[in-house]
Protein backbone atom coordinates (compact mmCIF):
# COMPACT_ATOMS: atom_id res chain seq x y z
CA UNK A 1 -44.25 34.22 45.79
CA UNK A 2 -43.41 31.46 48.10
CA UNK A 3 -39.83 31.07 49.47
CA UNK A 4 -38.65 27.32 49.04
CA UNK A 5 -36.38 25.36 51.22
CA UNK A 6 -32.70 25.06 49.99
CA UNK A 7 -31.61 21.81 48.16
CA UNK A 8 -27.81 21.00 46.36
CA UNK A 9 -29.45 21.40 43.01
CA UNK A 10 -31.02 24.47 42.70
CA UNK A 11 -34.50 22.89 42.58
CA UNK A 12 -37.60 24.33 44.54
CA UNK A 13 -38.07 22.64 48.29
CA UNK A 14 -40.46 20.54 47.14
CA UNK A 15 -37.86 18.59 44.52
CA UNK A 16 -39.23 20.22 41.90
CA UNK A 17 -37.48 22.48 39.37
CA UNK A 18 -39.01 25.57 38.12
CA UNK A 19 -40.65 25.25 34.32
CA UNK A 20 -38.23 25.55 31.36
CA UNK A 21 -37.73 29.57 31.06
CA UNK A 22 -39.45 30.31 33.59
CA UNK A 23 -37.49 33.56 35.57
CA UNK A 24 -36.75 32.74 39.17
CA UNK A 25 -34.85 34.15 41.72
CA UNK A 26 -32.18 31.75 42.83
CA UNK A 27 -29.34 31.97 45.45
CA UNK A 28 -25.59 30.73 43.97
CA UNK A 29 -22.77 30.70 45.88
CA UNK A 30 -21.80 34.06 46.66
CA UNK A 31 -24.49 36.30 45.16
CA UNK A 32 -28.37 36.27 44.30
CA UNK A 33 -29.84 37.18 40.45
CA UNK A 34 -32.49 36.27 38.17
CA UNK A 35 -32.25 33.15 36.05
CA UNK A 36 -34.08 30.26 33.68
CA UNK A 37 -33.65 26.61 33.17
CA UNK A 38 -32.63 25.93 29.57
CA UNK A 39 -34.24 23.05 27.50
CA UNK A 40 -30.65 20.86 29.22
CA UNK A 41 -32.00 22.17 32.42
CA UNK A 42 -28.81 24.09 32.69
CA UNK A 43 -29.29 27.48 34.80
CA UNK A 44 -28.75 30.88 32.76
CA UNK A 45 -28.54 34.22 33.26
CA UNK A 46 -31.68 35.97 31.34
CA UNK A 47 -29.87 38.92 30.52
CA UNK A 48 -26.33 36.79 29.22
CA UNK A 49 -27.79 33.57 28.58
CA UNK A 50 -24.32 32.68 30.24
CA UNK A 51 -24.74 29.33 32.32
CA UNK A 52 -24.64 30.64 36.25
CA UNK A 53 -22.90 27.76 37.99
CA UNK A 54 -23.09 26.69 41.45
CA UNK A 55 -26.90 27.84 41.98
CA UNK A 56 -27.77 26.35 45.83
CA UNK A 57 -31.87 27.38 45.70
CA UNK A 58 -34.47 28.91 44.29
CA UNK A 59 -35.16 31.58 46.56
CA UNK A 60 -38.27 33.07 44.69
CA UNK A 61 -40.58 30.90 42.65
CA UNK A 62 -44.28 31.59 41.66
CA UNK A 63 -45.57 28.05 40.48
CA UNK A 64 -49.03 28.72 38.79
C-alpha cells in the first residue's frame, strides 16, 4: 500500500482518485474509516453507503 500526499479533495497525491468502488482508507476531518467513490464520485461509507463528507486524503490506496 502506498501512503499518498494530502490534497482538498480526497484524491490520491498524484491527482488521481481511487477507481469507482474501490475500498480505500481515507482521512476526513476528525476521524479515519474505510470508504468508495460512487458512480457521482461522491465518497461513502461501505458499510452505510451514507455519503462521508469532508474526506481531506486518501491515506491508504493500492492502485493495481
Amino acid at each position: 500500500m502506498t501512503n499518498p500526499a494530502s490534497t482538498a479533495n480526497g484524491e490520491a497525491g498524484n491527482g488521481v482518485p481511487p477507481p469507482v468502488d474501490e475500498l480505500v482508507l481515507v482521512q476526513c476531518k476528525h476521524f479515519r474509516c474505510l470508504a468508495f467513490r460512487d458512480k457521482h464520485g461522491k465518497w461513502r461509507s461501505p458499510f452505510s453507503k451514507m455519503e462521508l463528507q469532508n474526506v481531506v486524503r486518501v491515506i491508504e490506496h493500492n492502485p493495481n
